[in-house]
Protein backbone atom coordinates (compact mmCIF):
# COMPACT_ATOMS: atom_id res chain seq x y z
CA UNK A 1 62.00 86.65 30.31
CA UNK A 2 65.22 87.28 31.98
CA UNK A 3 66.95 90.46 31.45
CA UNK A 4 63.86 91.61 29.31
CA UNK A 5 62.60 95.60 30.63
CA UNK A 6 59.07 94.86 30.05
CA UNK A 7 58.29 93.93 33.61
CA UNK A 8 59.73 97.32 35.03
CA UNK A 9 57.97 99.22 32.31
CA UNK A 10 54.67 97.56 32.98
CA UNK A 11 55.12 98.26 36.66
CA UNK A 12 55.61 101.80 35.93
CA UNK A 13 52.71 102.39 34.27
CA UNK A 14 50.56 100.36 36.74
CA UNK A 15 52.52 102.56 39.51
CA UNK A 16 50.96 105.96 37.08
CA UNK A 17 47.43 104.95 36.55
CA UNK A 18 46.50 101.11 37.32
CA UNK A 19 44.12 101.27 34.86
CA UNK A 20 43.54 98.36 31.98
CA UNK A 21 41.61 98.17 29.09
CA UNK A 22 40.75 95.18 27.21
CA UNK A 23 42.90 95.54 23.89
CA UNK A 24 41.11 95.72 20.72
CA UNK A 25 40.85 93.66 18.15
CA UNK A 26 42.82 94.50 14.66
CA UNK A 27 40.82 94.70 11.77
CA UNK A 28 41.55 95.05 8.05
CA UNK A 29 39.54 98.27 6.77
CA UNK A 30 39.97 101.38 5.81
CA UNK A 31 43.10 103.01 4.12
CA UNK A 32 45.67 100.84 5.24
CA UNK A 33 45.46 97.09 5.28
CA UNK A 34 47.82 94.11 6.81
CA UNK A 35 50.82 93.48 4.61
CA UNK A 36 50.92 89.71 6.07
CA UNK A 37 50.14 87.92 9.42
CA UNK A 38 51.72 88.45 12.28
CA UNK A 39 55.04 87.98 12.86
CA UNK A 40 56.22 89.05 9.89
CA UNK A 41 58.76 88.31 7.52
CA UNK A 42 60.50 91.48 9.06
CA UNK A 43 61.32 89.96 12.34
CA UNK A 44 62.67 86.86 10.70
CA UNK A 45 66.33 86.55 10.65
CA UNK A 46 68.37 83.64 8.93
């Protein structure tokens, strides 16, 4: 995405470590559960 900083952060961190892990998948348990699916209403302007 033009102008977006997620490129240079995500070559900064490969620069630190290189590393990856697959990311894990969200689950609804324990004390706190999903308010709603993702996006959100929060994100949502009109």
């Amino acid at each position: 995405m033009p102008g977006s900083w997620w490129p240079y952060w995500a070559d900064w961190l490969e620069a630190k470590d290189g590393k990856t892990v697959k990311p894990r998948k969200p689950v609804n348990r324990g004390k706190y559960k999903s308010i709603e699916p993702a996006p959100g209403s929060y994100v949502r302007a009109n």
